[in-house]
Protein backbone atom coordinates (compact mmCIF):
# COMPACT_ATOMS: atom_id res chain seq x y z
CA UNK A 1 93.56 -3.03 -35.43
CA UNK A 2 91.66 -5.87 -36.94
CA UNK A 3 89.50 -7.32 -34.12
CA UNK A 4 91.49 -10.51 -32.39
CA UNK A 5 89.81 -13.40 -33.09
CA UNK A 6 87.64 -15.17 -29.99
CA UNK A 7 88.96 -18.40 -28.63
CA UNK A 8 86.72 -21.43 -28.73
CA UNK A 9 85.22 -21.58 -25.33
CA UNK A 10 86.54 -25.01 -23.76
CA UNK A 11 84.24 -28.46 -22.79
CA UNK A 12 84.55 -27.14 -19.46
CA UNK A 13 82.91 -23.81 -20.12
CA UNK A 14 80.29 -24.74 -22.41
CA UNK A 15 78.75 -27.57 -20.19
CA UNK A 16 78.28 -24.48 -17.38
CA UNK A 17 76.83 -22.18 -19.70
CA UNK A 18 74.63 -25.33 -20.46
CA UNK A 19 73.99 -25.93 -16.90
CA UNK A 20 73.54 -22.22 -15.91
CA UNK A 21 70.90 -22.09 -19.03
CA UNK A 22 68.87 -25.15 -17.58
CA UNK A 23 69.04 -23.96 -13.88
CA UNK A 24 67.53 -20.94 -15.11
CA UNK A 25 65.18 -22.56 -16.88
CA UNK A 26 64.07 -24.55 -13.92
CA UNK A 27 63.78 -21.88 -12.23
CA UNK A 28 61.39 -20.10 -13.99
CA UNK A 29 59.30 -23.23 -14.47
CA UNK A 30 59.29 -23.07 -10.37
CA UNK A 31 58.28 -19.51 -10.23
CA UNK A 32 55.73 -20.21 -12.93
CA UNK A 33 54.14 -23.25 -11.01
CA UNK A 34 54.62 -21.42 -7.64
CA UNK A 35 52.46 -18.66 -9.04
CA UNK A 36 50.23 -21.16 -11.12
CA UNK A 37 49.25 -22.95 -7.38
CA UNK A 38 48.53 -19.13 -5.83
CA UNK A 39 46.22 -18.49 -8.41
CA UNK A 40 43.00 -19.76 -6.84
CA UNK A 41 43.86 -18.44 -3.22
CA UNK A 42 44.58 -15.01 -4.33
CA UNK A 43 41.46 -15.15 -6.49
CA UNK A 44 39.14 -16.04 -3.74
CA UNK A 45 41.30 -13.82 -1.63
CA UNK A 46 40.00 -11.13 -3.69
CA UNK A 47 36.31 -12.22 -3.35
CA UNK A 48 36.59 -12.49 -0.14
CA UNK A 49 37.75 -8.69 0.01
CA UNK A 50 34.56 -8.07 -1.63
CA UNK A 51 32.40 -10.31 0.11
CA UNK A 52 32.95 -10.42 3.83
CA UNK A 53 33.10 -6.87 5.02
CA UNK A 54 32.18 -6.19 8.99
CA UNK A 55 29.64 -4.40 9.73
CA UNK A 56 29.42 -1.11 11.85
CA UNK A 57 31.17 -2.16 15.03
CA UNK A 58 32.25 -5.98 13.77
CA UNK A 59 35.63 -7.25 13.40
CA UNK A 60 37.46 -8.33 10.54
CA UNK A 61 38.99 -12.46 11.53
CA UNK A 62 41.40 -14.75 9.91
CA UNK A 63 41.28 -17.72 10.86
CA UNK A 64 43.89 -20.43 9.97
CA UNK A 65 43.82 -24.25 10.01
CA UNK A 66 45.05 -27.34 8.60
CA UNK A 67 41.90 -29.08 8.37
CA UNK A 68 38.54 -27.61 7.15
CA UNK A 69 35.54 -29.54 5.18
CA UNK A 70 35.76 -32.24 3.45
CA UNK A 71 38.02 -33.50 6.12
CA UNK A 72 35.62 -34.25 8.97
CA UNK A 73 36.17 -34.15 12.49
CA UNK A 74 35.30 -32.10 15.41
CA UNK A 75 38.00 -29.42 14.33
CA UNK A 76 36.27 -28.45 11.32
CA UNK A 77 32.47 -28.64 13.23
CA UNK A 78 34.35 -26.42 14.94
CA UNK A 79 35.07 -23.78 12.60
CA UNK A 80 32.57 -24.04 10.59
CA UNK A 81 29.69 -23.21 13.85
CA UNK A 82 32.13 -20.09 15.02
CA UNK A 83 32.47 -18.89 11.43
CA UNK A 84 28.58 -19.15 10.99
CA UNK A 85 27.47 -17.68 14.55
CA UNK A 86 30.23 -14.57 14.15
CA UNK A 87 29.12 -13.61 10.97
CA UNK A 88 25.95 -13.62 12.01
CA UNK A 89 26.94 -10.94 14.57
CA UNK A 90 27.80 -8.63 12.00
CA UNK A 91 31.81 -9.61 12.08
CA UNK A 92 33.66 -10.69 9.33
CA UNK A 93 35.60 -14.41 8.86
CA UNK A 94 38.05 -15.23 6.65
CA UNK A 95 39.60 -18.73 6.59
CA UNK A 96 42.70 -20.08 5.54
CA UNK A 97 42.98 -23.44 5.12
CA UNK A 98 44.23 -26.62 2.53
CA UNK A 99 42.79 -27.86 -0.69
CA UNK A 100 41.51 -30.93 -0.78
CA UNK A 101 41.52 -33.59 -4.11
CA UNK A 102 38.34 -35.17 -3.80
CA UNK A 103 34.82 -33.62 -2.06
CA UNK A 104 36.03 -30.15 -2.03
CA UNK A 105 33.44 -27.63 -1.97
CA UNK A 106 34.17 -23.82 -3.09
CA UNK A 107 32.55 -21.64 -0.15
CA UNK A 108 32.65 -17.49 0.20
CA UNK A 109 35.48 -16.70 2.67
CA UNK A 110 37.07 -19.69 2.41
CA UNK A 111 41.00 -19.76 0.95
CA UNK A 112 42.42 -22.88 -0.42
CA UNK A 113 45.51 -22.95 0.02
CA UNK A 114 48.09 -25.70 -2.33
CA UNK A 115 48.80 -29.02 -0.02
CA UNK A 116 50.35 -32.45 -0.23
CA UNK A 117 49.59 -35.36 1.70
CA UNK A 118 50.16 -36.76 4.83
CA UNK A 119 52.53 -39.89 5.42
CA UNK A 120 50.52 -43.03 6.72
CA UNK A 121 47.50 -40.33 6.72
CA UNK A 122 45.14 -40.24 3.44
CA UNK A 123 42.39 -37.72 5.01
CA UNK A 124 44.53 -35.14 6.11
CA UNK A 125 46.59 -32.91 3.83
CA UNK A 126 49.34 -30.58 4.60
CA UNK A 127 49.05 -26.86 3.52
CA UNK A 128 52.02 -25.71 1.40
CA UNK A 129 54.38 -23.14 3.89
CA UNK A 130 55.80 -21.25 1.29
CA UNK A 131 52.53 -20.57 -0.85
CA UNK A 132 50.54 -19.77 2.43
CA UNK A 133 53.33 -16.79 3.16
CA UNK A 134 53.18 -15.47 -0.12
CA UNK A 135 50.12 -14.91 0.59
CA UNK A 136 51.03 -12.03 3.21
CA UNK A 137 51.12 -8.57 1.22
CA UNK A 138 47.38 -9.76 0.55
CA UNK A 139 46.46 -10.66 3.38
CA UNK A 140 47.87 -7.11 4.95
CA UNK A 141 45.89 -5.43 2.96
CA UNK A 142 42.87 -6.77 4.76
CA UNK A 143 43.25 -5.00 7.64
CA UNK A 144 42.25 -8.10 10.18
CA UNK A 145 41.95 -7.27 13.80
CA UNK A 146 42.94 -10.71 14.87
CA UNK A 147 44.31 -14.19 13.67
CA UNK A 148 42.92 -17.21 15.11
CA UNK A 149 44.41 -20.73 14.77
CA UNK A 150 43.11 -23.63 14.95
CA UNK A 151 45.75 -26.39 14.68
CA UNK A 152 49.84 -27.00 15.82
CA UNK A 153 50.72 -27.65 12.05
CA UNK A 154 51.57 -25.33 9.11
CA UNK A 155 48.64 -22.89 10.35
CA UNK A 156 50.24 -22.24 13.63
CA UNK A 157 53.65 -21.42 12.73
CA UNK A 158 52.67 -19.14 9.49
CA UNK A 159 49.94 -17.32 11.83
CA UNK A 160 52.50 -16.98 14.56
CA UNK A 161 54.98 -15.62 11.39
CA UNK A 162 52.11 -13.45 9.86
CA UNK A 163 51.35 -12.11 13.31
CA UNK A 164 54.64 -10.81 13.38
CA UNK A 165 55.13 -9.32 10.11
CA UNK A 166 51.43 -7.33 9.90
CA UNK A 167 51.52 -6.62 13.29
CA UNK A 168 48.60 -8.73 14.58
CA UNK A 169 47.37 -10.31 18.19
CA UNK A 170 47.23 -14.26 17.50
CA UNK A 171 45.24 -16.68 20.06
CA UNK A 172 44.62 -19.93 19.13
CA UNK A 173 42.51 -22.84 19.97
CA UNK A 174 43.77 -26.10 21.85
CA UNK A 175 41.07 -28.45 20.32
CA UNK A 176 43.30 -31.69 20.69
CA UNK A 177 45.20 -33.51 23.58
CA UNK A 178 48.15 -35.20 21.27
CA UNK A 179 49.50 -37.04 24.18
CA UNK A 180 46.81 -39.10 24.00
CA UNK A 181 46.90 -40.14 20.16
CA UNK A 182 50.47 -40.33 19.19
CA UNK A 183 51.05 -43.39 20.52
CA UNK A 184 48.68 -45.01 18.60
CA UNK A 185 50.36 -44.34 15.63
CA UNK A 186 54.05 -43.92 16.43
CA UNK A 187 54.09 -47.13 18.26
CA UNK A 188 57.58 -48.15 17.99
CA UNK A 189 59.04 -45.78 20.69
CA UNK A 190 57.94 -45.61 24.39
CA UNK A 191 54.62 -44.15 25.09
CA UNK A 192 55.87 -42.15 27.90
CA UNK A 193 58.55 -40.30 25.55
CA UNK A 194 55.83 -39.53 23.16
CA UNK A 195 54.19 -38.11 25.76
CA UNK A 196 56.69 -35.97 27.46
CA UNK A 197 57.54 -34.76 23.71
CA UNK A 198 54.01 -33.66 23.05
CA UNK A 199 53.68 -31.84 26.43
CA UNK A 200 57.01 -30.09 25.65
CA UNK A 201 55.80 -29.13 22.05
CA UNK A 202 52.08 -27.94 23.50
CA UNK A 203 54.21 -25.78 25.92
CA UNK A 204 56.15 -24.32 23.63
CA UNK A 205 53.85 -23.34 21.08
CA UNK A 206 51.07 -22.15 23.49
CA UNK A 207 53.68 -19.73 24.71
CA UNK A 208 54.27 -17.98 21.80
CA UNK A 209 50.60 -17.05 21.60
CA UNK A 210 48.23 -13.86 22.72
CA UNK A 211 45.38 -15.93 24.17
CA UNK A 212 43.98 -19.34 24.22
CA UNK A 213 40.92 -20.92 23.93
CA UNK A 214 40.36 -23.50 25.95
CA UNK A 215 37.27 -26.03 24.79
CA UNK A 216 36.70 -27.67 28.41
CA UNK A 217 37.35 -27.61 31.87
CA UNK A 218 39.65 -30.37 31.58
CA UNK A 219 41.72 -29.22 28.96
CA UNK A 220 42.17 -25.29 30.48
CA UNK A 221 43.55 -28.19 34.00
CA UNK A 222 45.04 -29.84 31.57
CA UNK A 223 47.25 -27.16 29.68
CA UNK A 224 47.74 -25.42 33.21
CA UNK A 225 49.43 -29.29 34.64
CA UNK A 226 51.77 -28.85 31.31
CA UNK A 227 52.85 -25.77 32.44
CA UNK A 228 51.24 -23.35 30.01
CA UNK A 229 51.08 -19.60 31.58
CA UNK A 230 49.23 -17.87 28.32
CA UNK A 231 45.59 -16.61 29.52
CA UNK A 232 43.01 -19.11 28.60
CA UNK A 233 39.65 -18.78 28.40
CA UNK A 234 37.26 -22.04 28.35
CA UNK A 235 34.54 -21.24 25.66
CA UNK A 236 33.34 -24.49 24.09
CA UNK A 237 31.77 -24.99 20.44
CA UNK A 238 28.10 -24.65 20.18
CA UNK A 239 25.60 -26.29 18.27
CA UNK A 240 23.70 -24.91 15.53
CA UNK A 241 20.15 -26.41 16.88
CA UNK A 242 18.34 -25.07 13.80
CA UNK A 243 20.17 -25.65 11.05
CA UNK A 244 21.22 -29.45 12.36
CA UNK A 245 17.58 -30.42 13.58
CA UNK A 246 15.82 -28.94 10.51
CA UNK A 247 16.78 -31.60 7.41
CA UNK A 248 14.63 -34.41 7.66
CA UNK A 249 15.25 -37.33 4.50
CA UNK A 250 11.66 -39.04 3.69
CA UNK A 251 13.33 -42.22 3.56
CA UNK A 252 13.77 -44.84 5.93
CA UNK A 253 17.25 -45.52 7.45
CA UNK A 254 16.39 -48.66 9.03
CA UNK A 255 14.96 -50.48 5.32
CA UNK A 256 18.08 -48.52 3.30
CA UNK A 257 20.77 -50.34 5.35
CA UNK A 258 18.42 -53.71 5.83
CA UNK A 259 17.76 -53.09 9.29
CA UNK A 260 15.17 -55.70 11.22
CA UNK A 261 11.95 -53.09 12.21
CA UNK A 262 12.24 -54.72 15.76
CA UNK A 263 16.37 -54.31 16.42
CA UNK A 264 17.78 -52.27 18.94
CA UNK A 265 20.09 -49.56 17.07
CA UNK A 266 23.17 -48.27 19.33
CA UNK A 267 25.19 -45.33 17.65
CA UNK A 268 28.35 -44.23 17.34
CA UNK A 269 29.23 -41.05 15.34
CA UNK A 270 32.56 -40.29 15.06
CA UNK A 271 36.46 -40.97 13.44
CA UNK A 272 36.86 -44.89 13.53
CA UNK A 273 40.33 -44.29 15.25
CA UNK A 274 42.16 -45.89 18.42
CA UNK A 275 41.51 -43.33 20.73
CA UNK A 276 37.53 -43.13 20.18
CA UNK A 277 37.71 -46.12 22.24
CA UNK A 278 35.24 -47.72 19.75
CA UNK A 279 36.92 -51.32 20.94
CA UNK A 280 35.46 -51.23 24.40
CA UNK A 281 31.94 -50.59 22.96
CA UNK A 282 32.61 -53.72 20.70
CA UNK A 283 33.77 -55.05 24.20
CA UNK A 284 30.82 -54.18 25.99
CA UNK A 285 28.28 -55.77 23.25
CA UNK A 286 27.91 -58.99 24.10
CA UNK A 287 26.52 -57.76 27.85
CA UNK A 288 23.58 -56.41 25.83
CA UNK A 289 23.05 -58.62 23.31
CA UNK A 290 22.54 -61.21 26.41
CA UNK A 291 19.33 -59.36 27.07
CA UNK A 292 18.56 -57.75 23.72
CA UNK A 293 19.76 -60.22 21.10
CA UNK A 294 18.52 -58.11 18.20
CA UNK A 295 20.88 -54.97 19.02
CA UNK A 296 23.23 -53.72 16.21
CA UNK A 297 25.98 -51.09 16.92
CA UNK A 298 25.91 -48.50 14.39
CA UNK A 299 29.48 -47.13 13.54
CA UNK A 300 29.31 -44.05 11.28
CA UNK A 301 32.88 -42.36 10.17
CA UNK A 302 35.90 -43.79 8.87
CA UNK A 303 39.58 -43.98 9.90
CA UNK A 304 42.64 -45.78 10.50
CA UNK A 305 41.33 -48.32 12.97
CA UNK A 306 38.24 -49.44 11.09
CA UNK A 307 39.99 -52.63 9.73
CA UNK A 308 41.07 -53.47 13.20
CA UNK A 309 37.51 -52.61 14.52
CA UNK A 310 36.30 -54.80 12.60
CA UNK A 311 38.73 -57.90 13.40
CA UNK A 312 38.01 -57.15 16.82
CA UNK A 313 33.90 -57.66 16.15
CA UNK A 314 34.43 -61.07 14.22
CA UNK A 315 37.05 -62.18 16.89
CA UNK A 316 34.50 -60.76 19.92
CA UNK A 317 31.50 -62.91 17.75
CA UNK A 318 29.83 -59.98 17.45
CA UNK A 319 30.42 -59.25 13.40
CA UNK A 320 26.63 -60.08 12.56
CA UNK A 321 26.09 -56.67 15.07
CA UNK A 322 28.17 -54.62 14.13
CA UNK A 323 27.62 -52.20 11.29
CA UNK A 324 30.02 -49.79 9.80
CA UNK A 325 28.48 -47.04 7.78
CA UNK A 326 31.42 -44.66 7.02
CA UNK A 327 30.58 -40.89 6.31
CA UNK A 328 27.47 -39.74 6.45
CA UNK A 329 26.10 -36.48 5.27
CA UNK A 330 25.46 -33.48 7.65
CA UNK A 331 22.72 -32.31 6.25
CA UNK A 332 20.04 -35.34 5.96
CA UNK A 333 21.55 -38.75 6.35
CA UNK A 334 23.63 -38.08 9.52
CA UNK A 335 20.24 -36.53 10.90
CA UNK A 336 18.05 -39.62 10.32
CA UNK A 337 20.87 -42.21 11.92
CA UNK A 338 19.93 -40.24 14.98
CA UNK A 339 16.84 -40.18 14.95
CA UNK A 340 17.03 -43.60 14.21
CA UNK A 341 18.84 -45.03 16.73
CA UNK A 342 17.49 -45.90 20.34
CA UNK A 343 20.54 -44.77 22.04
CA UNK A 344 23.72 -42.89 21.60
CA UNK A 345 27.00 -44.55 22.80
CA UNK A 346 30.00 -42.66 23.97
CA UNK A 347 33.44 -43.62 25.29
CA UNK A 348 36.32 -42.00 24.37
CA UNK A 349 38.73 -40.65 26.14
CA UNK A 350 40.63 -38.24 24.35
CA UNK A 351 37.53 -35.32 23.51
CA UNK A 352 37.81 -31.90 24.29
CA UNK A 353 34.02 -31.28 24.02
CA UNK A 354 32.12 -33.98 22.56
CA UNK A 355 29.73 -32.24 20.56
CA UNK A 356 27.98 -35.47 19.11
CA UNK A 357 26.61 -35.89 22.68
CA UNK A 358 24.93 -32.65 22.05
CA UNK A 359 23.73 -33.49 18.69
CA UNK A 360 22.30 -36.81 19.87
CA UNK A 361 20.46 -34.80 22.61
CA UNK A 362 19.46 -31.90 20.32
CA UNK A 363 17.67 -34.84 18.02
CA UNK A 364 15.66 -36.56 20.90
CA UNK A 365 18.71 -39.96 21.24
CA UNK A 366 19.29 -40.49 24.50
CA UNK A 367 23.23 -41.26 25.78
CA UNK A 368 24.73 -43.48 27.35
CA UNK A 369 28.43 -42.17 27.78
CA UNK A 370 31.29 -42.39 30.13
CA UNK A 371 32.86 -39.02 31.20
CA UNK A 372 36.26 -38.33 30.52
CA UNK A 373 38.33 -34.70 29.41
CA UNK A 374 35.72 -32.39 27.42
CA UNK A 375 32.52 -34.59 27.92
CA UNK A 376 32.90 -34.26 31.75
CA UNK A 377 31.46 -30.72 31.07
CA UNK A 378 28.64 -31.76 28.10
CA UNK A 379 27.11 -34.12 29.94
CA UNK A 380 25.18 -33.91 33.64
CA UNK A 381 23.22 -37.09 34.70
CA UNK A 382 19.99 -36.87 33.83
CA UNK A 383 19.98 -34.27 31.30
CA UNK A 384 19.57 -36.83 28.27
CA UNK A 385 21.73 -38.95 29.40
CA UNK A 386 23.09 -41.79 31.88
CA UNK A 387 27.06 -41.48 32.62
CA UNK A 388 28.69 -45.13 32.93
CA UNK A 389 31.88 -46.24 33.76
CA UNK A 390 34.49 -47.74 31.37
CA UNK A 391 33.96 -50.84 32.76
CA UNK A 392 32.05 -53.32 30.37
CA UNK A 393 29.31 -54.77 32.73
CA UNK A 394 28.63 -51.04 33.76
CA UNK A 395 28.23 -49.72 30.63
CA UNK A 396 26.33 -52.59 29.24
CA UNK A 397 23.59 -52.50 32.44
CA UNK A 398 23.23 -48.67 31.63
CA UNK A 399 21.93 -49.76 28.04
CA UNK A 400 19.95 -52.20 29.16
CA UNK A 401 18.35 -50.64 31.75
CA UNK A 402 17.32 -47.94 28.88
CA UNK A 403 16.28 -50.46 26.48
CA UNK A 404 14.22 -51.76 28.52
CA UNK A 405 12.68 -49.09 29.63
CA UNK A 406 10.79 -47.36 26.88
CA UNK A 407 9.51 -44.68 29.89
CA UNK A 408 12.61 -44.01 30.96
CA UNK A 409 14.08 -43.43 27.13
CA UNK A 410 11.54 -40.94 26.47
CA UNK A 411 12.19 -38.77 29.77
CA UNK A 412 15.63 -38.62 29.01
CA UNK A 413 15.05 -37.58 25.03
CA UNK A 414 12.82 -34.78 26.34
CA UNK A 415 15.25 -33.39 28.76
CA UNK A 416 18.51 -34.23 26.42
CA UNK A 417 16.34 -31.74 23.56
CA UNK A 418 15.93 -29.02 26.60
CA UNK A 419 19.46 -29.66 28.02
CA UNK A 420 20.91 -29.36 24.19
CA UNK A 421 19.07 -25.83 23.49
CA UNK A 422 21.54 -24.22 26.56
CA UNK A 423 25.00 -24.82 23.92
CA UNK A 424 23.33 -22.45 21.11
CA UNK A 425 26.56 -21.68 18.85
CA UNK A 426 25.27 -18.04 19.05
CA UNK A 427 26.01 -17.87 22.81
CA UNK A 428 29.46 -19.63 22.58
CA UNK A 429 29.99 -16.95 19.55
CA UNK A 430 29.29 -14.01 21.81
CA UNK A 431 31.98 -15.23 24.70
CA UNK A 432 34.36 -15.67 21.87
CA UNK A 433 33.99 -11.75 20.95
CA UNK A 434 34.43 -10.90 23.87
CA UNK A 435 37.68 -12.68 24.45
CA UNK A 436 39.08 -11.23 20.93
CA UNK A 437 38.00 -7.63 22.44
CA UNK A 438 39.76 -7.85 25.35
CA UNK A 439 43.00 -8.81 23.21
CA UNK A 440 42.47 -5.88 20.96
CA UNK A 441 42.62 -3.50 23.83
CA UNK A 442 45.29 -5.17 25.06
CA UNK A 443 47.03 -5.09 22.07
CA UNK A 444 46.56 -1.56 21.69
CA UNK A 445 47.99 -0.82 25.60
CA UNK A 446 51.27 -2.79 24.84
């Protein structure tokens, strides 16, 4: 029988074949992009393999986070003294954590993963869920011992996933008290339900963990008040005294930002954000300019509340004295503000350590600091440093009384350098072994 002929397909079925054709199509140009953005993390995945081996006796680490250099804050100090001190030891660290646009810097052990930014936030950047999962066959291969986190965001909720599916103890660190920041910038609902929410959400999330790692006293009483029952350890960051003291720039900081030779320099190093509590030093200037008219407050970092900062100065009559420097280098220009500077000034209230107290100390500053959360542990009277109140007149006689005292200033920068050379990152490194032993064996008894 001759063959009968084929009807014409109707408008109907031809515009699905032509819609089935480009949705497969798109597809692929998803996969192809999807695999495209993997590219570089599965390449330095591969160095890493090659790279970062234990030795006898070490562990193998993977840390995760959604914030690592460029992106500076104490977070990725953080991380980047552990990682440094551990591997030292003989272990092994691998981190996980987003790429960055603009100051990147390629470094052995480190994994980039794909991100986009942040709403209302153009330092931070948000790691890409999907890409960092496809990431797991990889990453199983490894054979780590242990994930660590290091922040609530993407990072926690893939480690807690990856945990799961290689079958891996997770503890995390609890560097931030969010109940303290979010209303700053969510500040059209009550501060009190931002609160409660961010307690509930800290709860939560610390219960789905091995271990945690508290950075002070006050948060481990903190976390414990929320209602947290994980076991936490407090083990604070340390400070790499060597490697921070050592660079030295030739130059002079005072003639490279026009500085009078005779003024008074007050520093602040640190995110120019709301709850730094950078205001109340602005607040507290005039008391010293009363006695020492040719003070300056040094602000170094940027942020979201440097425009307002800066309002406040003009509006306080202060602007003349008040100098913001933005970012400064680690390794060189940060160093010579420091050493610069005739005092260190200190009054948030949100820190969980406070490690620029320490890094004032370690370069000879003294400090003049109030004592709230994390710095309540840093900082012992004496020791480098005089503790204030947050009350302006306080705080403002504390400075004087140490700018006018040039005996007094150098006491205090001899026993801050002592006092700093007790928080050696290789000593905090060594408590945080032992913590990740302990949930190995326990891992192993469950």
């Amino acid at each position: 029988m001759p063959p009968r002929p084929r009807e014409p397909l109707s408008e109907a079925e031809v515009e699905s074949l032509i819609r089935l054709a480009r949705g497969n199509a798109l597809a692929q140009q998803f996969q192809a992009e999807h695999k495209a953005r993997l590219a570089p993390a599965t390449l330095a995945l591969q160095m890493a393999t090659n790279a970062t081996d234990p030795q006898p006796g070490g562990m193998k680490i993977l840390m995760l986070s959604d914030v690592y250099f460029p992106r500076v804050n104490g977070v990725s100090t953080s991380i980047a003294s552990f990682r440094a001190a551990l591997e030292r030891q003989g272990h092994s660290v691998t981190l996980v954590c987003p790429d960055y646009p603009v100051g990147q810097v390629d470094e052995p052990g480190v994994i980039r993963i794909s991100s986009r930014g942040v709403p209302g936030d153009p330092e931070d950047r948000m790691m890409r869920y999907r890409d960092l999962l496809a990431l797991a066959p990889q990453l199983a291969e490894q054979a780590f011992d242990l994930i660590h986190v290091h922040t609530p965001f993407v990072a926690h909720y893939a480690g807690i996933k990856l945990g799961r599916r290689i079958g891996m103890p997770v503890v995390a660190t609890y560097h931030t008290l969010f109940e303290e920041y979010l209303h700053h910038y969510v500040r059209w609902l009550p501060s009190r339900w931002l609160r409660f929410a961010a307690r509930r959400f800290s709860v939560r999330q610390c219960h789905q963990l091995r271990a945690l790692i508290a950075p002070s006293q006050a948060m481990q009483s903190t976390l414990t008040r929320y209602g947290v029952t994980t076991s936490m350890a407090v083990i604070s960051t340390g400070l790499g005294l060597e490697a921070f003291t050592r660079p030295r720039e030739e130059s002079d900081f005072r003639h490279r930002y026009g500085l009078p030779p005779e003024a008074r320099l007050l520093l602040f190093v640190g995110r120019a954000a709301h709850e730094k509590n950078i205001g109340f030093l602005i607040e507290m200037l005039p008391g010293v300019l009363a006695e020492h008219p040719d003070t300056r407050l040094i602000i170094t970092g940027e942020g979201p509340a440097q425009a307002e900062l800066a309002r406040q100065a003009h509006e306080q009559g202060v602007a003349q004295a008040v100098l913001f420097l933005g970012y400064l280098d680690r390794d060189g220009p940060l160093q010579a503000a420091y050493r610069a500077a005739d005092l260190f000034v200190f009054a948030s209230r949100t820190e969980t350590q406070g490690l620029v107290l320490l890094e004032a100390m370690a370069l000879g500053t003294p400090v003049v600091s109030t004592a709230v959360m994390g710095t309540r542990d840093v900082l012992k009277e004496g020791e480098g440093c005089l503790i204030a109140e947050e009350d302006h007149d306080d705080f403002a006689a504390k400075v004087n009384s140490l700018l006018g005292d040039d005996s007094l200033r150098r006491t205090l920068s001899a026993r801050g350098q002592a006092y700093a050379a007790g928080w050696h990152e290789d000593v905090k490194a060594a408590e945080l072994v032992a913590l990740y032993r302990c949930q190995l064996e326990h891992a192993v008894t469950d």
